[in-house]
C-alpha atoms as a PDB file:
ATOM      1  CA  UNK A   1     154.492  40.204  35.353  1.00  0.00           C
ATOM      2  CA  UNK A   2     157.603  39.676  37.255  1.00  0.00           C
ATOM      3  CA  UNK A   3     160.820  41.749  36.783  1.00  0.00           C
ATOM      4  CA  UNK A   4     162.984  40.319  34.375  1.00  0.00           C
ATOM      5  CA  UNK A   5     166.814  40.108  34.457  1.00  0.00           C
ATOM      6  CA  UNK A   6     168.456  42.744  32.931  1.00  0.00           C
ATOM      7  CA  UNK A   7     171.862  44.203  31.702  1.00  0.00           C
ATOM      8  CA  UNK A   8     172.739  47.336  34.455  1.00  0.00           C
ATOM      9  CA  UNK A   9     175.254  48.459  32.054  1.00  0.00           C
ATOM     10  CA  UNK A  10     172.416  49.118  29.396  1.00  0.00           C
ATOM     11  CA  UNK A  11     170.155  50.405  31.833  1.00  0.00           C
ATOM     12  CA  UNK A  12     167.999  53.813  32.134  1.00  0.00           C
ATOM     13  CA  UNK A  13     168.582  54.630  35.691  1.00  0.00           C
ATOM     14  CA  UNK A  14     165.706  56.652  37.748  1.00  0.00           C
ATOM     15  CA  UNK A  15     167.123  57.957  41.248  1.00  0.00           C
ATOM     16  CA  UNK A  16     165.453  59.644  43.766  1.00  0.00           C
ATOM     17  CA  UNK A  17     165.411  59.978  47.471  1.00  0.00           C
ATOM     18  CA  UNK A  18     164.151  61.397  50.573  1.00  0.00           C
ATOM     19  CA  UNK A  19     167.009  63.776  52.185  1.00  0.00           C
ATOM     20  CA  UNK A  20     166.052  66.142  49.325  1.00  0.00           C
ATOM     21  CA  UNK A  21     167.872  66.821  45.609  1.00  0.00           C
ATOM     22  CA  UNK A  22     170.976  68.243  47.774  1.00  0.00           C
ATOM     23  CA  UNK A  23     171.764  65.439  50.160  1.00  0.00           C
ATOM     24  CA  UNK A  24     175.399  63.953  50.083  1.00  0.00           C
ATOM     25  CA  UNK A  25     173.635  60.066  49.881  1.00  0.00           C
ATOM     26  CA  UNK A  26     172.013  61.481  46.713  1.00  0.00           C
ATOM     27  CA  UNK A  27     175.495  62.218  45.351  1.00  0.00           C
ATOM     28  CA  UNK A  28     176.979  59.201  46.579  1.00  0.00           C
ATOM     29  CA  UNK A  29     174.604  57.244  44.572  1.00  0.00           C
ATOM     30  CA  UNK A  30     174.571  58.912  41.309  1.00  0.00           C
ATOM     31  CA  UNK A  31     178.383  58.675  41.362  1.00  0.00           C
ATOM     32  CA  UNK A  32     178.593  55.415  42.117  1.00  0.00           C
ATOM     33  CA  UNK A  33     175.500  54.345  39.161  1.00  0.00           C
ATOM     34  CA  UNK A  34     176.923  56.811  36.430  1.00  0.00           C
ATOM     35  CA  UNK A  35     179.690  54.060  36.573  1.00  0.00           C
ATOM     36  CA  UNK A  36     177.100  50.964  36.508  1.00  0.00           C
ATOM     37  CA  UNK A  37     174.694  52.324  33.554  1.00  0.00           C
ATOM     38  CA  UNK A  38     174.354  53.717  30.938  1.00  0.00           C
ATOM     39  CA  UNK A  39     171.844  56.613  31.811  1.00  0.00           C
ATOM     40  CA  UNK A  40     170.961  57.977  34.597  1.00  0.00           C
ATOM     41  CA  UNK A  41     168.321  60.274  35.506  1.00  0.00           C
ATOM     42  CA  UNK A  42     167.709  61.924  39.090  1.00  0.00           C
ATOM     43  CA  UNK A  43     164.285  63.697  40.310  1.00  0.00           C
ATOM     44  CA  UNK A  44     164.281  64.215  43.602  1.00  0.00           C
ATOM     45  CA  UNK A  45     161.932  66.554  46.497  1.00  0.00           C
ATOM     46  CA  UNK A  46     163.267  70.290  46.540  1.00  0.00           C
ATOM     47  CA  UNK A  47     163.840  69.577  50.555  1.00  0.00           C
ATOM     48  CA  UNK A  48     164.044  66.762  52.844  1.00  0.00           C
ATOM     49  CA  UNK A  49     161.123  64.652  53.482  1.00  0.00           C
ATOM     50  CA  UNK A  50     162.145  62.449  55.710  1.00  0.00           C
ATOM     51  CA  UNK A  51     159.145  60.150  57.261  1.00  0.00           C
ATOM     52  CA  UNK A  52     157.032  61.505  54.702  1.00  0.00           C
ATOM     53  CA  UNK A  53     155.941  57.920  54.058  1.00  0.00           C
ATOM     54  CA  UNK A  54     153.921  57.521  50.891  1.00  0.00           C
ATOM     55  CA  UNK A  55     152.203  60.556  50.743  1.00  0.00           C
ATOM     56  CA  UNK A  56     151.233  61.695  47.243  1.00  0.00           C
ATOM     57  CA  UNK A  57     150.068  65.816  47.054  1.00  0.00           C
ATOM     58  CA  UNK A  58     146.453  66.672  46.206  1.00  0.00           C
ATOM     59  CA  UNK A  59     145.443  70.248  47.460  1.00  0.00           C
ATOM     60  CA  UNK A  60     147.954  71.640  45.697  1.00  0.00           C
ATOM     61  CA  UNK A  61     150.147  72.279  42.096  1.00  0.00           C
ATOM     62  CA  UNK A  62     153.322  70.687  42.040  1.00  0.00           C
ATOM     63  CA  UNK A  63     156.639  72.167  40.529  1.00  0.00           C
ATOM     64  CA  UNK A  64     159.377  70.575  38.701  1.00  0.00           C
ATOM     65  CA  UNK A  65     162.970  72.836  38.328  1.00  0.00           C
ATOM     66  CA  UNK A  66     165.481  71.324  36.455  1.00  0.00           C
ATOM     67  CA  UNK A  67     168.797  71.604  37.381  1.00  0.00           C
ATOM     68  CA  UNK A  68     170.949  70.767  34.695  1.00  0.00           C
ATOM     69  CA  UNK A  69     170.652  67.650  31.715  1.00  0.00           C
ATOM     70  CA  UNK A  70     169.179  64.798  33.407  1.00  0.00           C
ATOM     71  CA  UNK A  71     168.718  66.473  37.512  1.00  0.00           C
ATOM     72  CA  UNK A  72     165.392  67.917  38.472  1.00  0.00           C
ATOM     73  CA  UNK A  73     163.973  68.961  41.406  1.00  0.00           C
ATOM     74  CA  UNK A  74     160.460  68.551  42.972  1.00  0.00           C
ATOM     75  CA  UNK A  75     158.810  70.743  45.217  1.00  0.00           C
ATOM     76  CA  UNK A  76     157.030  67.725  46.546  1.00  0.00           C
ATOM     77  CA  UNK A  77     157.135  64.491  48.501  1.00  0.00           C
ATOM     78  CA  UNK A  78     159.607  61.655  46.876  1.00  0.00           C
ATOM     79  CA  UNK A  79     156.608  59.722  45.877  1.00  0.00           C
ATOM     80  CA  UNK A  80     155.445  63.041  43.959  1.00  0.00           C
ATOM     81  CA  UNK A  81     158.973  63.070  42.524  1.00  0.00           C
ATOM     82  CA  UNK A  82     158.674  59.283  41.156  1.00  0.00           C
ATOM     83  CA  UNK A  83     155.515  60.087  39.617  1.00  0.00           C
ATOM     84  CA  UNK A  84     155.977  63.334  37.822  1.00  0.00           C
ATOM     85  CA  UNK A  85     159.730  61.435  36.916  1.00  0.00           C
ATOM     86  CA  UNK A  86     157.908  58.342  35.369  1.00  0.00           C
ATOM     87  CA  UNK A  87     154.428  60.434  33.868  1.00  0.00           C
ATOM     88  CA  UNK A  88     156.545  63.198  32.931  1.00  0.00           C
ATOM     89  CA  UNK A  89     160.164  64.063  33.024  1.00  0.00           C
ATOM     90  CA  UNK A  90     160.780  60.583  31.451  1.00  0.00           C
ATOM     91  CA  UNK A  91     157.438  59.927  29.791  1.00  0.00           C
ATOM     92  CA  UNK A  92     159.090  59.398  26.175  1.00  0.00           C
ATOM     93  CA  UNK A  93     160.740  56.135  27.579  1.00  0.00           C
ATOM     94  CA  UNK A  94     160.613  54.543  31.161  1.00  0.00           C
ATOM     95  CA  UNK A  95     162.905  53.674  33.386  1.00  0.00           C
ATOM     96  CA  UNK A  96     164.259  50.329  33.642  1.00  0.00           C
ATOM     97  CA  UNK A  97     165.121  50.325  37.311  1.00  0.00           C
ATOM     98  CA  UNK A  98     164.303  53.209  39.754  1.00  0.00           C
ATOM     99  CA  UNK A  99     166.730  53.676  42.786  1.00  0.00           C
ATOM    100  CA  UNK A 100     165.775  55.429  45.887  1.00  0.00           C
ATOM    101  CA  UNK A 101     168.850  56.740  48.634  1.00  0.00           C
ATOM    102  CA  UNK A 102     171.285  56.449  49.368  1.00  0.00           C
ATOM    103  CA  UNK A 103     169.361  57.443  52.783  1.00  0.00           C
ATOM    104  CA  UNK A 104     171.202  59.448  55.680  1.00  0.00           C
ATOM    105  CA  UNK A 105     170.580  56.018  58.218  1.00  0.00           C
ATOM    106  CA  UNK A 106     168.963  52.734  58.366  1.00  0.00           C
ATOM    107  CA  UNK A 107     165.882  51.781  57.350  1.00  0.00           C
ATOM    108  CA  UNK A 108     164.987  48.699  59.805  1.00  0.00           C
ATOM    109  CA  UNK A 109     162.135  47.282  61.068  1.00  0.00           C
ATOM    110  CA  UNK A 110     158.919  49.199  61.346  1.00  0.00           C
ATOM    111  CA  UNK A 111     160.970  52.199  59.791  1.00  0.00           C
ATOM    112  CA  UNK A 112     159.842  51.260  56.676  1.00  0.00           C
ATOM    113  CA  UNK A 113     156.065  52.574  57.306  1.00  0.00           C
ATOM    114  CA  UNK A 114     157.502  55.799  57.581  1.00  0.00           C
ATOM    115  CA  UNK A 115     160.183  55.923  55.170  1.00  0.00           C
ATOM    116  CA  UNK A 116     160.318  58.487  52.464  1.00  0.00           C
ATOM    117  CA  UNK A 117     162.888  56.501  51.097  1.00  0.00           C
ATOM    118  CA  UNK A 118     161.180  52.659  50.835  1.00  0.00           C
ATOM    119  CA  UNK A 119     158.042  55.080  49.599  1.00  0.00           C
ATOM    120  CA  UNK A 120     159.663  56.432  46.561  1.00  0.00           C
ATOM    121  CA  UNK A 121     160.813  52.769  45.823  1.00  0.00           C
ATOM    122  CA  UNK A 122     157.661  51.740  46.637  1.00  0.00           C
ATOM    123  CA  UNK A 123     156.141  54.205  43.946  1.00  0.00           C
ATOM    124  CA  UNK A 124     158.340  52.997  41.374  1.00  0.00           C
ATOM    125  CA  UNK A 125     157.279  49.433  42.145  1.00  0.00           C
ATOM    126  CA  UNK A 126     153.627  50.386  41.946  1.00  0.00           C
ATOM    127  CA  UNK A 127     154.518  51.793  38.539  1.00  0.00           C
ATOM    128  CA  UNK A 128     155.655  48.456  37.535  1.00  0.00           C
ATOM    129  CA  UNK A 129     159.579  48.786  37.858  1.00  0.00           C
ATOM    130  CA  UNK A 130     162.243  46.976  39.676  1.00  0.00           C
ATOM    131  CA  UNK A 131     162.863  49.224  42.616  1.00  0.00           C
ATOM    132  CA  UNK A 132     165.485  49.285  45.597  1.00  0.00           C
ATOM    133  CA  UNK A 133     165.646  51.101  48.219  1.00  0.00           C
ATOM    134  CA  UNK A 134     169.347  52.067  50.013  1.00  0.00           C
ATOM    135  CA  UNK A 135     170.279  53.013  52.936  1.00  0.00           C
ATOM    136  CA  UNK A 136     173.247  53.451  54.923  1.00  0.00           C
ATOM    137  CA  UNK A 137     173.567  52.697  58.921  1.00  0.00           C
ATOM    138  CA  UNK A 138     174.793  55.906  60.975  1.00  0.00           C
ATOM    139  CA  UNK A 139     175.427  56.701  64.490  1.00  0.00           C
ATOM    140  CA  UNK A 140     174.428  59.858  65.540  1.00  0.00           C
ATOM    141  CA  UNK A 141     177.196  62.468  65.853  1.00  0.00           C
ATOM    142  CA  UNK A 142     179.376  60.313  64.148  1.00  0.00           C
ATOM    143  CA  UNK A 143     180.689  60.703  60.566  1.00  0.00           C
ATOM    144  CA  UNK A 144     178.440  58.483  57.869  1.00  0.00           C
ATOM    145  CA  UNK A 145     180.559  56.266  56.623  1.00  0.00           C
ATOM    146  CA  UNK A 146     179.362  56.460  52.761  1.00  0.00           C
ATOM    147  CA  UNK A 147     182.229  55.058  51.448  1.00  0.00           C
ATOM    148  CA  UNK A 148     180.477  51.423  52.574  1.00  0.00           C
ATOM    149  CA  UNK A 149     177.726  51.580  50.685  1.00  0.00           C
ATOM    150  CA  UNK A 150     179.685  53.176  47.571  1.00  0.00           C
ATOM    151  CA  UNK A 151     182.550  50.349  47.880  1.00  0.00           C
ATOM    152  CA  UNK A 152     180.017  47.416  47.712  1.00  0.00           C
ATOM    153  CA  UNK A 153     177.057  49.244  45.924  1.00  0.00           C
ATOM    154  CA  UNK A 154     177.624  47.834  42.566  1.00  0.00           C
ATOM    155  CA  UNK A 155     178.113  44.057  43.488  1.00  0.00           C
ATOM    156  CA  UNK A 156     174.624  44.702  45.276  1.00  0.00           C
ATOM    157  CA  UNK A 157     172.935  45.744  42.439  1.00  0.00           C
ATOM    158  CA  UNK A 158     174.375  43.788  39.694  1.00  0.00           C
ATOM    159  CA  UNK A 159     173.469  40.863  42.086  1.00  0.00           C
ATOM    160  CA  UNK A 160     170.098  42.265  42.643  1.00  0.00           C
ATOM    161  CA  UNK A 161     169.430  42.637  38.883  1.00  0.00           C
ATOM    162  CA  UNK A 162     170.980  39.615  37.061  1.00  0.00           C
ATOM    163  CA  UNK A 163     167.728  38.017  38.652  1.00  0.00           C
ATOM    164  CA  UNK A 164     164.115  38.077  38.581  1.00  0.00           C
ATOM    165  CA  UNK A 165     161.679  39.042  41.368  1.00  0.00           C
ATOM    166  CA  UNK A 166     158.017  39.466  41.248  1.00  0.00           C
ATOM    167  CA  UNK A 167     155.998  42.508  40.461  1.00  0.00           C
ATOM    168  CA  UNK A 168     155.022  44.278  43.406  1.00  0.00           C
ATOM    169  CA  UNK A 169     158.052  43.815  45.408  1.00  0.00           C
ATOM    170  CA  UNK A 170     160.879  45.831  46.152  1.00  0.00           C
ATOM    171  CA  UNK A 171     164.055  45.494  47.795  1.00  0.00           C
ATOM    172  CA  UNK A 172     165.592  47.044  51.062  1.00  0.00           C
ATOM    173  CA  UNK A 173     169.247  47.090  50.903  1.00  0.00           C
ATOM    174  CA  UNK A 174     170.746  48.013  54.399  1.00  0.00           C
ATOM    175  CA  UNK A 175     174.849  49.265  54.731  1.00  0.00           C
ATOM    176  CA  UNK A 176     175.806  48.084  58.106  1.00  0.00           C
ATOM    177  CA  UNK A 177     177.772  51.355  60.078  1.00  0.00           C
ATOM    178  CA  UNK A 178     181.225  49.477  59.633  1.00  0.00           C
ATOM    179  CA  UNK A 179     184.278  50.692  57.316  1.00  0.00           C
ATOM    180  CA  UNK A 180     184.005  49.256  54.280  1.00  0.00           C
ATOM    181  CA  UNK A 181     186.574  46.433  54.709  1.00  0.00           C
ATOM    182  CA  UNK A 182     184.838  45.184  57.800  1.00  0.00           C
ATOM    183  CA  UNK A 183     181.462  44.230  56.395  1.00  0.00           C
ATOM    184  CA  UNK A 184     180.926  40.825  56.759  1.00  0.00           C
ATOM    185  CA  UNK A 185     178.812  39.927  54.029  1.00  0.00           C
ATOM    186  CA  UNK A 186     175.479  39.766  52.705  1.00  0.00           C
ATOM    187  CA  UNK A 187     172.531  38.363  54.428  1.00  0.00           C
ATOM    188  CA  UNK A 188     168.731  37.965  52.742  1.00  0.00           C
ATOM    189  CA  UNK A 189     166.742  39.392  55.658  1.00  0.00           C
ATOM    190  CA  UNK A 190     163.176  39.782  57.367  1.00  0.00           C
ATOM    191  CA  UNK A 191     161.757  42.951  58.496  1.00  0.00           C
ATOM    192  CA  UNK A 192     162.727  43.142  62.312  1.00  0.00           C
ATOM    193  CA  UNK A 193     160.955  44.866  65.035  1.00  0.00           C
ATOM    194  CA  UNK A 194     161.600  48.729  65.829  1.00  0.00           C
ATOM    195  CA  UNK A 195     159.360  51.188  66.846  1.00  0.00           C
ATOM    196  CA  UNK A 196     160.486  54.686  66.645  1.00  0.00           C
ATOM    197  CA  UNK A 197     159.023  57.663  68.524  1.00  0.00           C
ATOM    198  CA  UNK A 198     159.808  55.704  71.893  1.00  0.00           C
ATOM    199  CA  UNK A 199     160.244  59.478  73.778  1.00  0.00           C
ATOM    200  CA  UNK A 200     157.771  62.318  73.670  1.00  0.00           C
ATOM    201  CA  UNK A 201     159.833  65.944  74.222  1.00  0.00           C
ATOM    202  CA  UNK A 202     157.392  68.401  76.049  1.00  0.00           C
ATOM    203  CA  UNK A 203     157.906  71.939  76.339  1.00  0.00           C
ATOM    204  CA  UNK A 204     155.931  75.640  76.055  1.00  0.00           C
ATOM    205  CA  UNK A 205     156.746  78.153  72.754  1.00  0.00           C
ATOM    206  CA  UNK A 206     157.048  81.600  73.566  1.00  0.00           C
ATOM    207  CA  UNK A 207     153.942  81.429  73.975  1.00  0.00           C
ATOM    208  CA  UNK A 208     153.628  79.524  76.639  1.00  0.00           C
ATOM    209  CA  UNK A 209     151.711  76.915  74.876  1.00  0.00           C
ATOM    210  CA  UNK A 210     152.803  73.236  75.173  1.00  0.00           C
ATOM    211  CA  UNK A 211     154.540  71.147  72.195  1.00  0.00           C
ATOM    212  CA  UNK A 212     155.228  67.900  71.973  1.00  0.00           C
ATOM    213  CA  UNK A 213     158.583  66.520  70.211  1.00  0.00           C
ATOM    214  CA  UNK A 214     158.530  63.232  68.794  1.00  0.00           C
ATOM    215  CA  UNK A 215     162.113  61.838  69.711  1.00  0.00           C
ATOM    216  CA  UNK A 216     163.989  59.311  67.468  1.00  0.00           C
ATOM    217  CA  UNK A 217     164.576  56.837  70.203  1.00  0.00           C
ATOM    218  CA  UNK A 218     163.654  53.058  68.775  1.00  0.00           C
ATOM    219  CA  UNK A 219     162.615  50.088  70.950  1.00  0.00           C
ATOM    220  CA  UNK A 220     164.195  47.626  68.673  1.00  0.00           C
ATOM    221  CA  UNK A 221     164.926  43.824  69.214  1.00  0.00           C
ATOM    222  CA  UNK A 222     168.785  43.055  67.190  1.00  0.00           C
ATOM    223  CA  UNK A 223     168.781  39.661  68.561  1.00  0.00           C
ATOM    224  CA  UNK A 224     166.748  38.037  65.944  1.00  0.00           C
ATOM    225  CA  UNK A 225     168.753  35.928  63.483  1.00  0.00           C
ATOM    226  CA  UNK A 226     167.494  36.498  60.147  1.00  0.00           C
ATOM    227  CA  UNK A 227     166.492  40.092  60.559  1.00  0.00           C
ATOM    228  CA  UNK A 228     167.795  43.334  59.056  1.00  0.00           C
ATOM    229  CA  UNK A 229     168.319  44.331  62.061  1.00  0.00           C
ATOM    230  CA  UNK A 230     170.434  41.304  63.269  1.00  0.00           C
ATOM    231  CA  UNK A 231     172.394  41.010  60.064  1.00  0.00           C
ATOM    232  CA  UNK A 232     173.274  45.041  60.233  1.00  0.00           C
ATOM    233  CA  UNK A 233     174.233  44.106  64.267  1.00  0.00           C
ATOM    234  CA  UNK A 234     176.739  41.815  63.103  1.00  0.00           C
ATOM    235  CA  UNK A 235     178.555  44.348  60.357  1.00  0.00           C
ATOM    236  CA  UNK A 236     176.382  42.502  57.458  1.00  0.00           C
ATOM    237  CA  UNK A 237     174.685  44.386  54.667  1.00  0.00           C
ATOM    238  CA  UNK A 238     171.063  43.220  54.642  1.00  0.00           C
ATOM    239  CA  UNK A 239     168.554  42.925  51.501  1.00  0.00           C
ATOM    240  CA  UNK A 240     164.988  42.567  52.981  1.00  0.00           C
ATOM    241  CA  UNK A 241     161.945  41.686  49.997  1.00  0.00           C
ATOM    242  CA  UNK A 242     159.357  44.301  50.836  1.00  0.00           C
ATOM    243  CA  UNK A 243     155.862  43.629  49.093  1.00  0.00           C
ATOM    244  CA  UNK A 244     153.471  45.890  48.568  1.00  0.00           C
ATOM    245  CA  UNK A 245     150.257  43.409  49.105  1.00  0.00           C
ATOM    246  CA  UNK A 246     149.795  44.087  53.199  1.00  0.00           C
ATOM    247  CA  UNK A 247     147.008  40.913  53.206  1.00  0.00           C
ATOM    248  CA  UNK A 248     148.134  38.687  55.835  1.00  0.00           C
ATOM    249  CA  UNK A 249     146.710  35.981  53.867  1.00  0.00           C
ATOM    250  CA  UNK A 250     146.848  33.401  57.038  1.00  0.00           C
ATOM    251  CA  UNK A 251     144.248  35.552  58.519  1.00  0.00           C
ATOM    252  CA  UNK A 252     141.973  35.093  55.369  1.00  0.00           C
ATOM    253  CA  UNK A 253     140.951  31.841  56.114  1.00  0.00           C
ATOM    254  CA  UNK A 254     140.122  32.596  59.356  1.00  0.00           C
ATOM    255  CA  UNK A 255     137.899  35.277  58.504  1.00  0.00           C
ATOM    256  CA  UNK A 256     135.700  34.044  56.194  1.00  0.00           C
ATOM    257  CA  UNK A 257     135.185  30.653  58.622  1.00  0.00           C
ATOM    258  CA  UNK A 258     133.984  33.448  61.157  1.00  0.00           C
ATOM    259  CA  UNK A 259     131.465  35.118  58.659  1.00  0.00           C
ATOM    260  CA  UNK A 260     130.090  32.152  57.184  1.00  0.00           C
END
């Protein structure tokens, strides 16, 4: 069934994120909501999982602390924390929207197979919920400039949820790294092309045995009109449609002409 419109300021708000139940994007976000709707509810991983992906825990017991009212903590992955949230935590009534950010940096391109943050949105959208992910553009060593995404946060999601999308889809909102002010709109994006992981680190422990350090450099192509990562080139916030259904249907046809 597809995601139906629905009024934020009636809303029971899930949020959860990668960077871990501490992160200052966490805070930023549950601010910024507690004005939107009406309740909000935030379960997120004990510590940072960033690139955890979509990994669910099996080979071992997970742990929920609560914090206070409506905060909890996982000792888990943010895909564990969606699930225990959803099975759980909230298991008297469900969420009508589950949030996921606001993440420490974009999520562009081929980040999104590694995300911890698109994962937890992903979760909630395998759950059956409207789901976004957020995340705002930094440079490193440079301050993150979180009041962009908290200035135009809630004209993004009222937008986002005055209309329906499909089940099994979720949404990839990008905060270009510009001062609030400066961003030049809103663009409905592609996924671009960038490949993290571009530099391998070696070294010896103490040891004397080698490691290898997976660097953060990206190979990434910003030229690309229509892209997340063009719009967030140009100061733009970009909102990419992620689905969850990784069939590249053109190749179906194909395929079954070739085993015939």
């Amino acid at each position: 069934m597809p995601a139906r419109p629905f009024d934020l300021s009636r809303a029971r708000v899930l949020i959860s994120n990668d960077d871990g139940i501490h992160a200052p994007g966490l805070r930023v976000l549950e601010r910024a909501v507690r004005r939107l709707a009406k309740e909000v509810w935030v379960v997120a991983p004990e510590y940072e999982q960033s690139a955890a992906s979509h990994s669910l825990t099996l080979r071992r017991p997970l742990r929920i602390r609560r914090l206070s009212g409506r905060r909890y903590a996982v000792d888990g992955t943010p895909t564990d924390s969606v699930l225990l949230a959803v099975r759980e935590i909230m298991k008297d009534r469900a969420p009508d929207l589950v949030l996921s950010g606001i993440n420490r940096g974009g999520n562009l391109g081929e980040d999104v197979t590694y995300s911890g943050t698109i994962a937890a949105a992903m979760e909630g959208a395998l759950l059956g919920f409207p789901a976004v992910a957020l995340n705002q553009l930094s440079e490193n060593g440079h301050p993150v400039k979180w009041g962009t995404a908290e200035h135009h946060l809630a004209s993004v999601l009222e937008r986002l949820t005055s209309a329906p999308w499909p089940a099994g889809v979720l949404m990839n909102v990008n905060f270009p790294d510009v001062p609030a002010r400066a961003t030049r709109g809103v663009e409905i994006t592609r996924q671009g092309r960038r490949k993290i992981g571009g530099v391998l680190v070696q070294g010896r422990d103490p040891r004397g045995e080698p490691y290898y350090w997976i660097g953060s450099q990206r190979t990434e192509d910003r030229a690309r009109r229509g892209t997340d990562l063009g719009a967030v080139s140009q100061g733009a916030i970009s909102i990419t449609p992620l689905t969850l259904d990784l069939t590249h249907r053109p190749t179906l046809g194909t395929l079954k002409r070739a085993f015939d």
